[in-house]
PDB file of N, CA and C in Angstrom:
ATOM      1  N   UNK A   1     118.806 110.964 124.039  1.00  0.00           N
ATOM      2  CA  UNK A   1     119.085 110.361 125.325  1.00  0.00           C
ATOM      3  C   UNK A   1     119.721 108.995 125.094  1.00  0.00           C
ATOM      4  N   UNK A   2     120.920 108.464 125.955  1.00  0.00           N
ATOM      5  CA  UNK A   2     121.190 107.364 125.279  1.00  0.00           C
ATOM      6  C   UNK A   2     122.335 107.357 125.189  1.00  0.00           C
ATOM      7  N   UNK A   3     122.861 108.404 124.539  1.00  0.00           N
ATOM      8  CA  UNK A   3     124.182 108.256 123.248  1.00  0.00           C
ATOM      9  C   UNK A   3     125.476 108.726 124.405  1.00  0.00           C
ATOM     10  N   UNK A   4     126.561 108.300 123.885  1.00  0.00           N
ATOM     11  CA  UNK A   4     127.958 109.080 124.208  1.00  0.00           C
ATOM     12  C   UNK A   4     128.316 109.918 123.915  1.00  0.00           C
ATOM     13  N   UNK A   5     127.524 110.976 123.925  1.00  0.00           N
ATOM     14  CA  UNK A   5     127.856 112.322 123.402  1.00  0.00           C
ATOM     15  C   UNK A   5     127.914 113.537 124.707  1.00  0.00           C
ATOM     16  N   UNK A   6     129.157 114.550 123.975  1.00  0.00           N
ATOM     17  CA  UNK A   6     129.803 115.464 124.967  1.00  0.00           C
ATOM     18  C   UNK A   6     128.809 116.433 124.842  1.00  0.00           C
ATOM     19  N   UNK A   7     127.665 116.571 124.094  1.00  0.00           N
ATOM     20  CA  UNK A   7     126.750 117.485 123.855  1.00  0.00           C
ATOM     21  C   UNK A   7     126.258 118.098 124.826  1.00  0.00           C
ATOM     22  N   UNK A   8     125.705 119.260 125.408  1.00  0.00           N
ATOM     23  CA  UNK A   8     125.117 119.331 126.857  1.00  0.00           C
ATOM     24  C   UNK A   8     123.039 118.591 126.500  1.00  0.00           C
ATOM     25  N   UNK A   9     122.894 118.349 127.695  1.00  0.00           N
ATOM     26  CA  UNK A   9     121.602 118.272 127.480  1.00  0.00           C
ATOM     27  C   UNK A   9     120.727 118.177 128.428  1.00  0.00           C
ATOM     28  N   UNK A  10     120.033 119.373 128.641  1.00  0.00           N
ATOM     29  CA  UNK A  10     118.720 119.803 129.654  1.00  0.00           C
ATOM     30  C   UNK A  10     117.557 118.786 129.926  1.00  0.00           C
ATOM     31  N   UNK A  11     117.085 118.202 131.216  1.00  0.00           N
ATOM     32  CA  UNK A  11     116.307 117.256 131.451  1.00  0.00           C
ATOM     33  C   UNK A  11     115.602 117.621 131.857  1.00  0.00           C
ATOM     34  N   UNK A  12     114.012 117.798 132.319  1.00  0.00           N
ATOM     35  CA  UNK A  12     112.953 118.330 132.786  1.00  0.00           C
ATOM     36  C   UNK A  12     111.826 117.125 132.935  1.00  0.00           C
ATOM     37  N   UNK A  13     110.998 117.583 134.142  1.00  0.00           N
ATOM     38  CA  UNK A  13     110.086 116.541 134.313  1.00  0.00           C
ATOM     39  C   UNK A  13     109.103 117.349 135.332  1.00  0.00           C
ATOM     40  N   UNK A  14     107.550 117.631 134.916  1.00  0.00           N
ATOM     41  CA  UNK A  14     106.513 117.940 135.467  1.00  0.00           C
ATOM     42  C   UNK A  14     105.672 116.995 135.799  1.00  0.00           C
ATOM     43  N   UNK A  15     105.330 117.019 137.066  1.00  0.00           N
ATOM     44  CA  UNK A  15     104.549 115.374 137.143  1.00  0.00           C
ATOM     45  C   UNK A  15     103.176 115.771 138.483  1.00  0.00           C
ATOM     46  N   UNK A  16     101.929 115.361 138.671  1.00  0.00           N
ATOM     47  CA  UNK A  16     100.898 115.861 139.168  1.00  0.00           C
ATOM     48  C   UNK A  16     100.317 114.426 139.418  1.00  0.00           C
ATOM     49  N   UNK A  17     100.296 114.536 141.163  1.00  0.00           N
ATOM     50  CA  UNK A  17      99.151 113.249 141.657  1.00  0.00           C
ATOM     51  C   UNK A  17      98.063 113.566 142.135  1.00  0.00           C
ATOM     52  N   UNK A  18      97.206 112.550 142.437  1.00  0.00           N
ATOM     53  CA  UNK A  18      95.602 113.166 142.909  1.00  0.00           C
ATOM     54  C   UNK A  18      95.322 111.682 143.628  1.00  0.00           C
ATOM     55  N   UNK A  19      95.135 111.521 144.769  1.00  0.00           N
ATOM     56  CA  UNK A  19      94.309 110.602 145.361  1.00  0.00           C
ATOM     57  C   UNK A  19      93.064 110.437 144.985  1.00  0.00           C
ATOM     58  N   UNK A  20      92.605 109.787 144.753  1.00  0.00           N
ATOM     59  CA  UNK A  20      91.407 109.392 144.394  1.00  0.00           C
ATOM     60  C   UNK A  20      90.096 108.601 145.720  1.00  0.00           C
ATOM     61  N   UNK A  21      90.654 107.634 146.104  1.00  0.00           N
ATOM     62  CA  UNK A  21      90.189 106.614 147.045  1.00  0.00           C
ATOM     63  C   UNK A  21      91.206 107.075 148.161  1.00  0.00           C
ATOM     64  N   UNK A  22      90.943 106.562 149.327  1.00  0.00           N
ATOM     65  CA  UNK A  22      91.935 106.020 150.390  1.00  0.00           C
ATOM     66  C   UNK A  22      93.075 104.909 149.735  1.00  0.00           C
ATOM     67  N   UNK A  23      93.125 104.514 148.900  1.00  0.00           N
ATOM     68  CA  UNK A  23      93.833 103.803 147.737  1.00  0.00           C
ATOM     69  C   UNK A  23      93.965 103.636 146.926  1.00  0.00           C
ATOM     70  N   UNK A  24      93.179 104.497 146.314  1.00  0.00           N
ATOM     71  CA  UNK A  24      93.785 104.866 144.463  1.00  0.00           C
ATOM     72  C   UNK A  24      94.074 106.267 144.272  1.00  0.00           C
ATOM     73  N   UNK A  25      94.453 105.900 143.630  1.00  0.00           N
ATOM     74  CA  UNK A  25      95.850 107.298 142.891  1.00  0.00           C
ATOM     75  C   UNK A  25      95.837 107.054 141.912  1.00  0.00           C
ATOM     76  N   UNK A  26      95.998 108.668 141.175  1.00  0.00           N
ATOM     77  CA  UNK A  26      96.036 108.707 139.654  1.00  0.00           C
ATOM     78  C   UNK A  26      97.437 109.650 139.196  1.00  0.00           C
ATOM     79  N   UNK A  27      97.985 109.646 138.467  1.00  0.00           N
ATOM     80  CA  UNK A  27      98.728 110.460 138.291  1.00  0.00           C
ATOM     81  C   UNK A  27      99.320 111.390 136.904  1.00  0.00           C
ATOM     82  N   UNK A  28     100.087 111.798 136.314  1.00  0.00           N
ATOM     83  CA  UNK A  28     100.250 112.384 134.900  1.00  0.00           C
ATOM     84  C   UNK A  28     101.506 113.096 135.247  1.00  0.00           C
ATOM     85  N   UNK A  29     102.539 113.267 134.376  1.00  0.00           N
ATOM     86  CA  UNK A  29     103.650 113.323 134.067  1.00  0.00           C
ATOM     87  C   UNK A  29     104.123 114.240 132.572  1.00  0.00           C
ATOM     88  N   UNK A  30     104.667 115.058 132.145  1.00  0.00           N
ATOM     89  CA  UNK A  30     105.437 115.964 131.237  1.00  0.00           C
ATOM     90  C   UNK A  30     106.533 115.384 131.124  1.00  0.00           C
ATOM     91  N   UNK A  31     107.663 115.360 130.293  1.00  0.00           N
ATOM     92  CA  UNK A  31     109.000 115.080 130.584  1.00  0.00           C
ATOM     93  C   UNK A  31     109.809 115.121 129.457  1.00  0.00           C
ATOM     94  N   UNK A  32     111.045 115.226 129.638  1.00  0.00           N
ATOM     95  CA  UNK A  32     111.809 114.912 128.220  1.00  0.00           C
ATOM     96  C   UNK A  32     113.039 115.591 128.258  1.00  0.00           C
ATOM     97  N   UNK A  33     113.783 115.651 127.572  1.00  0.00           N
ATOM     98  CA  UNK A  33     115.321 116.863 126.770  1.00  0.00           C
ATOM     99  C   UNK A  33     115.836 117.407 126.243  1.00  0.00           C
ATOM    100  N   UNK A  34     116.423 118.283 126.258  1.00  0.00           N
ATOM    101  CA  UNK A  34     116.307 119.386 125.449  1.00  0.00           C
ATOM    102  C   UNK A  34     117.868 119.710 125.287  1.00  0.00           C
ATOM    103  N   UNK A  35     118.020 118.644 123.734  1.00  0.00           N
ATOM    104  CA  UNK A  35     119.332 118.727 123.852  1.00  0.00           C
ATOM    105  C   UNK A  35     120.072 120.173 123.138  1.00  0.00           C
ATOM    106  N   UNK A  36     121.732 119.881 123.232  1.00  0.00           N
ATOM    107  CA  UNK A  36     122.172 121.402 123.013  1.00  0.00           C
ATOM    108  C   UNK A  36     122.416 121.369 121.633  1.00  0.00           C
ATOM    109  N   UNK A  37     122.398 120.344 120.915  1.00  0.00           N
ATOM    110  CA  UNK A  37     122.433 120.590 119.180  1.00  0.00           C
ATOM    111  C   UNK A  37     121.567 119.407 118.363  1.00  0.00           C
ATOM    112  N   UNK A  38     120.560 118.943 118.934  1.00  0.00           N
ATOM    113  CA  UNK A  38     119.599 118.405 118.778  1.00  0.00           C
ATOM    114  C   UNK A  38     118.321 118.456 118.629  1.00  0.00           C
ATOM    115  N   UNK A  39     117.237 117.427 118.020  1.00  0.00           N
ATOM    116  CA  UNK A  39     115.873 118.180 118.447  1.00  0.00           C
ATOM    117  C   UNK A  39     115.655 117.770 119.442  1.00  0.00           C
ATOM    118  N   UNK A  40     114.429 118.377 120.155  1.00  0.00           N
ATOM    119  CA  UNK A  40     114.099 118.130 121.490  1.00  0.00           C
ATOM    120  C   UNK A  40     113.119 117.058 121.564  1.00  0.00           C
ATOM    121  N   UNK A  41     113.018 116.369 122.856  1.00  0.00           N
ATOM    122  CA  UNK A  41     112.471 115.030 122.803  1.00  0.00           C
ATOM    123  C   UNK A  41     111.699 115.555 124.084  1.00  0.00           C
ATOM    124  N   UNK A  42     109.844 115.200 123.309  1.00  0.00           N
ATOM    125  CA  UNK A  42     109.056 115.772 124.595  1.00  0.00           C
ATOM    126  C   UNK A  42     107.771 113.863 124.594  1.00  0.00           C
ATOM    127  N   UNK A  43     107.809 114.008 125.787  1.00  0.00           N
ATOM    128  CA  UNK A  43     106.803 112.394 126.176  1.00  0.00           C
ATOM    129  C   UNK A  43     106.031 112.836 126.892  1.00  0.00           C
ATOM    130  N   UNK A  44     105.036 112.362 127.355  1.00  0.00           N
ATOM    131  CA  UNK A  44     104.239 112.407 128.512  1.00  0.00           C
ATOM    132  C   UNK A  44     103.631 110.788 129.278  1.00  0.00           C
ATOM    133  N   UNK A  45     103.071 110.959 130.274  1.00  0.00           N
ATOM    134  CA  UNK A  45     102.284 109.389 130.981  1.00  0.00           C
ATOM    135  C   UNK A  45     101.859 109.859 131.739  1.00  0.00           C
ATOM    136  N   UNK A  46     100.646 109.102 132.115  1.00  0.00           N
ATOM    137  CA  UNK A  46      99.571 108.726 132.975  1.00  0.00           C
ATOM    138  C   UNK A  46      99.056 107.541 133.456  1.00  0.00           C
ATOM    139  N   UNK A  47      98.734 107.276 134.632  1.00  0.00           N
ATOM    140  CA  UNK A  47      98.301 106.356 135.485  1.00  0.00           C
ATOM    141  C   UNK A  47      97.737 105.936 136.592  1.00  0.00           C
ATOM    142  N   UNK A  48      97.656 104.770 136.845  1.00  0.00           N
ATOM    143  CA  UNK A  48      96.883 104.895 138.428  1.00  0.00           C
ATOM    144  C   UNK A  48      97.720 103.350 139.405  1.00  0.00           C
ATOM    145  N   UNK A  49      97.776 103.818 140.694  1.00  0.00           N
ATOM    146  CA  UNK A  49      97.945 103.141 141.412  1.00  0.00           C
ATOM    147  C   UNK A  49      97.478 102.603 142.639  1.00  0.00           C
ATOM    148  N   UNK A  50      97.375 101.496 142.885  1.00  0.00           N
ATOM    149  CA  UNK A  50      96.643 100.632 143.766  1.00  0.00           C
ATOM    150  C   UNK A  50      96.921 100.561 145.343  1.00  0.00           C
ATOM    151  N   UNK A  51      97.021 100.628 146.084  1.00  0.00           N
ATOM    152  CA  UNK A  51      97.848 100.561 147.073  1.00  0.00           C
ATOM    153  C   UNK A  51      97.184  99.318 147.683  1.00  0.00           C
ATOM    154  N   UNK A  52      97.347  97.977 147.882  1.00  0.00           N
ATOM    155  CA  UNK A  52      96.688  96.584 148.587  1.00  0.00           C
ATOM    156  C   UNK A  52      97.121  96.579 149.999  1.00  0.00           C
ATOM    157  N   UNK A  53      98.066  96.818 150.478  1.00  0.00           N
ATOM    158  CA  UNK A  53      98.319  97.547 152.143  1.00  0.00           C
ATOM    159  C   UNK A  53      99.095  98.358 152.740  1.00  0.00           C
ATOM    160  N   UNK A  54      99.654  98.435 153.381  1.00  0.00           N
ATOM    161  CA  UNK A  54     100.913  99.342 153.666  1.00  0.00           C
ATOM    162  C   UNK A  54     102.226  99.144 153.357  1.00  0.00           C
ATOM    163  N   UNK A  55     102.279  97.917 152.582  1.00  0.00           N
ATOM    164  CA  UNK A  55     103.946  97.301 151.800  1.00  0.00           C
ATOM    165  C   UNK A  55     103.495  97.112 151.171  1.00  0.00           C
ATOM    166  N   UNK A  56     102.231  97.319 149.832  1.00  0.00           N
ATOM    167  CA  UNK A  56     102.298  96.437 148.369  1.00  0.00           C
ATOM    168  C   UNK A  56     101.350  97.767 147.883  1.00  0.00           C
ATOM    169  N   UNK A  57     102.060  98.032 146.620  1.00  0.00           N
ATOM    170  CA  UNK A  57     100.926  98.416 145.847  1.00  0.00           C
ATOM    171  C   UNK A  57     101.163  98.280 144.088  1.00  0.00           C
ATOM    172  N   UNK A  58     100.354  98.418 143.592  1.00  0.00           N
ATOM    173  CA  UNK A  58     100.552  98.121 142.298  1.00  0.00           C
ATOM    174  C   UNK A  58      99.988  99.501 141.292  1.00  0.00           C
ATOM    175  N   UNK A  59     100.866  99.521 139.809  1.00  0.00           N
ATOM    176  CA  UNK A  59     100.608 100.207 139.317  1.00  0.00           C
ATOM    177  C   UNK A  59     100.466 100.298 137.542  1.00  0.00           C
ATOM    178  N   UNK A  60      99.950 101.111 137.216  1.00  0.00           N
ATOM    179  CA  UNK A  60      99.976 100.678 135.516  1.00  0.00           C
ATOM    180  C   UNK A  60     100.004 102.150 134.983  1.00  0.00           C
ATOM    181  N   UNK A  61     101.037 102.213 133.703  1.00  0.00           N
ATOM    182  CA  UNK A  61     101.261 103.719 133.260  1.00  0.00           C
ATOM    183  C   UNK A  61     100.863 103.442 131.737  1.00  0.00           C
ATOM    184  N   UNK A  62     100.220 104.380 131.007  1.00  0.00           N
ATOM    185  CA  UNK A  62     100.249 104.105 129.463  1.00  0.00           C
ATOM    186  C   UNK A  62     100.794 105.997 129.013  1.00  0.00           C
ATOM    187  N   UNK A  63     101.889 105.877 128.234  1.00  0.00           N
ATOM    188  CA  UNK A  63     102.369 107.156 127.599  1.00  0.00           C
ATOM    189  C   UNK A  63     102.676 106.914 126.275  1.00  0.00           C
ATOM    190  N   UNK A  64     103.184 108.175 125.682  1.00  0.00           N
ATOM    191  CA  UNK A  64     104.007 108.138 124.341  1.00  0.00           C
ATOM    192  C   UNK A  64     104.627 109.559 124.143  1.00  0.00           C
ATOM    193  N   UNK A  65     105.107 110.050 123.257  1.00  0.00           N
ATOM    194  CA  UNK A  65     106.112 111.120 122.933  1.00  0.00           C
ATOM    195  C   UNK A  65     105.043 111.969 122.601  1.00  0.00           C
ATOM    196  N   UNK A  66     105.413 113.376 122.394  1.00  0.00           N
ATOM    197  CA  UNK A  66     104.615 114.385 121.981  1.00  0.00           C
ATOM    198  C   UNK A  66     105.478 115.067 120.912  1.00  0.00           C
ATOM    199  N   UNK A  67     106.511 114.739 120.872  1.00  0.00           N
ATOM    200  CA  UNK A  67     107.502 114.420 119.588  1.00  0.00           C
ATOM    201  C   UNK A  67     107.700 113.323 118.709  1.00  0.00           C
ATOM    202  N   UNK A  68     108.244 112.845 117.674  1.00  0.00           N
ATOM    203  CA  UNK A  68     108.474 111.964 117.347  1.00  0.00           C
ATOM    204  C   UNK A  68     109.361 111.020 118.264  1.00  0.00           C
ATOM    205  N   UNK A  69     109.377 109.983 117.942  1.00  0.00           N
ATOM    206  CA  UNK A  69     110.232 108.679 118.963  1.00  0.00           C
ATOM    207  C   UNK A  69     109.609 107.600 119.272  1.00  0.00           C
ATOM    208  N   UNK A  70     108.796 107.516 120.363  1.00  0.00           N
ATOM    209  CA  UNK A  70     108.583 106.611 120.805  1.00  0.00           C
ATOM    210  C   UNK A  70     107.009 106.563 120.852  1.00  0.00           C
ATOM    211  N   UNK A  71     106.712 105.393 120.214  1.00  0.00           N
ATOM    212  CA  UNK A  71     105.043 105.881 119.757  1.00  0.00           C
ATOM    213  C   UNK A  71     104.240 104.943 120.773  1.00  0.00           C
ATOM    214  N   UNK A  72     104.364 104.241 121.720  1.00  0.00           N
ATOM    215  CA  UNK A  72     103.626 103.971 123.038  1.00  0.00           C
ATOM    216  C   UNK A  72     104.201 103.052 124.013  1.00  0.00           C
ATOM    217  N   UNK A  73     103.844 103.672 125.377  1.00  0.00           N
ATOM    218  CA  UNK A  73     104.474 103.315 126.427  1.00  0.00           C
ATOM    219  C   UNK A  73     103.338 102.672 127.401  1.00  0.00           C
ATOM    220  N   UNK A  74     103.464 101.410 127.612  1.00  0.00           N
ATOM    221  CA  UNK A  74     102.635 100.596 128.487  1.00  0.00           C
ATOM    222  C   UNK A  74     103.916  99.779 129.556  1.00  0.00           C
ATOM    223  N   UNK A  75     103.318 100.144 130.979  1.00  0.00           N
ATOM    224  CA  UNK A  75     103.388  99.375 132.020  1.00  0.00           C
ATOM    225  C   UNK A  75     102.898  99.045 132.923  1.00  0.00           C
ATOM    226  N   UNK A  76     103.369  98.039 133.874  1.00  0.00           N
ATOM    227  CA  UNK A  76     102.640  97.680 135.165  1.00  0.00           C
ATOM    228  C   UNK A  76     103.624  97.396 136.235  1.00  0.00           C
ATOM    229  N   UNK A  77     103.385  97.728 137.285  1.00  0.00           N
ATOM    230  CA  UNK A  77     104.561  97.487 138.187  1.00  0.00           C
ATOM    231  C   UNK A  77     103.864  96.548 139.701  1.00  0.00           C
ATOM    232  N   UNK A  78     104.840  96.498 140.596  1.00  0.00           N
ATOM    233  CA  UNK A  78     104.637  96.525 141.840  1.00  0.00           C
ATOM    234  C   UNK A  78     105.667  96.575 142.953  1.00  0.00           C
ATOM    235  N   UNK A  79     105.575  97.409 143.412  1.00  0.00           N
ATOM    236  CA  UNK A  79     106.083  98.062 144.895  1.00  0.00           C
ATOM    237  C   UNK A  79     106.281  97.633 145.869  1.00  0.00           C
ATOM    238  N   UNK A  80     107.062  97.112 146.979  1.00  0.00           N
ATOM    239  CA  UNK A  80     106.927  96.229 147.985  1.00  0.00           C
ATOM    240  C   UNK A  80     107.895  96.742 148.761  1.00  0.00           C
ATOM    241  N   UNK A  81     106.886  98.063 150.086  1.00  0.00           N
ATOM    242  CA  UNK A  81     107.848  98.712 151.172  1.00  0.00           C
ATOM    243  C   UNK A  81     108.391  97.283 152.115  1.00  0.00           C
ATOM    244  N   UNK A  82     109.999  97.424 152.415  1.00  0.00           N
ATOM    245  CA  UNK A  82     110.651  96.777 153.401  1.00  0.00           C
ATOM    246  C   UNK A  82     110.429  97.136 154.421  1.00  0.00           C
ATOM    247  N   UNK A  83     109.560  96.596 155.797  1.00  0.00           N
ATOM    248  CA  UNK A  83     110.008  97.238 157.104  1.00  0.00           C
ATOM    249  C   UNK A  83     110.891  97.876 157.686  1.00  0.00           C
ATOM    250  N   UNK A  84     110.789  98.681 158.007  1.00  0.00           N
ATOM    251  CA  UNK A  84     111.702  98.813 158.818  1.00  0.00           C
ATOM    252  C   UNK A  84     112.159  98.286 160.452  1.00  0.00           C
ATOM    253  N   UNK A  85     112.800  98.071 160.991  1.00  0.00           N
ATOM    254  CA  UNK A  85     112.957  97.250 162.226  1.00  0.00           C
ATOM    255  C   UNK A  85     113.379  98.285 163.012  1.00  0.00           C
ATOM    256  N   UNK A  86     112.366  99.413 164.391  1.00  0.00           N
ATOM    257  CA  UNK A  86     112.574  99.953 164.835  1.00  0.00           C
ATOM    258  C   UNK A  86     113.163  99.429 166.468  1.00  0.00           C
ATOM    259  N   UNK A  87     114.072 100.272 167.069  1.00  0.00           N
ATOM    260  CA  UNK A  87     114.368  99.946 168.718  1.00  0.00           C
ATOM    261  C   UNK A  87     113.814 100.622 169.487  1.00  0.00           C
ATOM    262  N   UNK A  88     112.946  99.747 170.920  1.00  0.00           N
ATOM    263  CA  UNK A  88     112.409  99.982 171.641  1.00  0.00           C
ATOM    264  C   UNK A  88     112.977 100.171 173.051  1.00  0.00           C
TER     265      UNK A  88
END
């Protein structure tokens, strides 16, 4: 993934949430590519997210490859829905 190459290459992504709380969420993820003259590159992640109100929530993922590559994936995020401005 990455490269400038004319190679073809198949992308896939299985991913499964679960509420937990009225505001927590957990989630888990499959993913990776499956290139056309390459080896294939398989990852996975899991996490949970916060939701603090109806515009903010926060989140944290920890993954890594199930192939060789990338040997761990840590993050944290946060989310911040824009209103929308409806007419009355």
């Amino acid at each position: 993934m990455g490269s400038d190459s004319s190679e073809a290459s198949y992308v896939y992504t299985i991913a499964f949430g679960q509420g937990i709380t009225e505001k927590l969420s957990a989630y888990a993820e499959l993913y990776g590519d499956l290139p056309e003259n390459n080896k294939a590159n398989h990852l996975w992640d899991a996490g949970l997210t916060y939701l603090i109100n109806n515009n903010l929530q926060l989140d944290a993922t920890i993954g890594s490859s199930i192939t060789k590559g990338q040997d761990l994936l840590l993050s944290t995020g946060v989310s911040f829905r824009i209103p929308s401005k409806t007419k009355k």
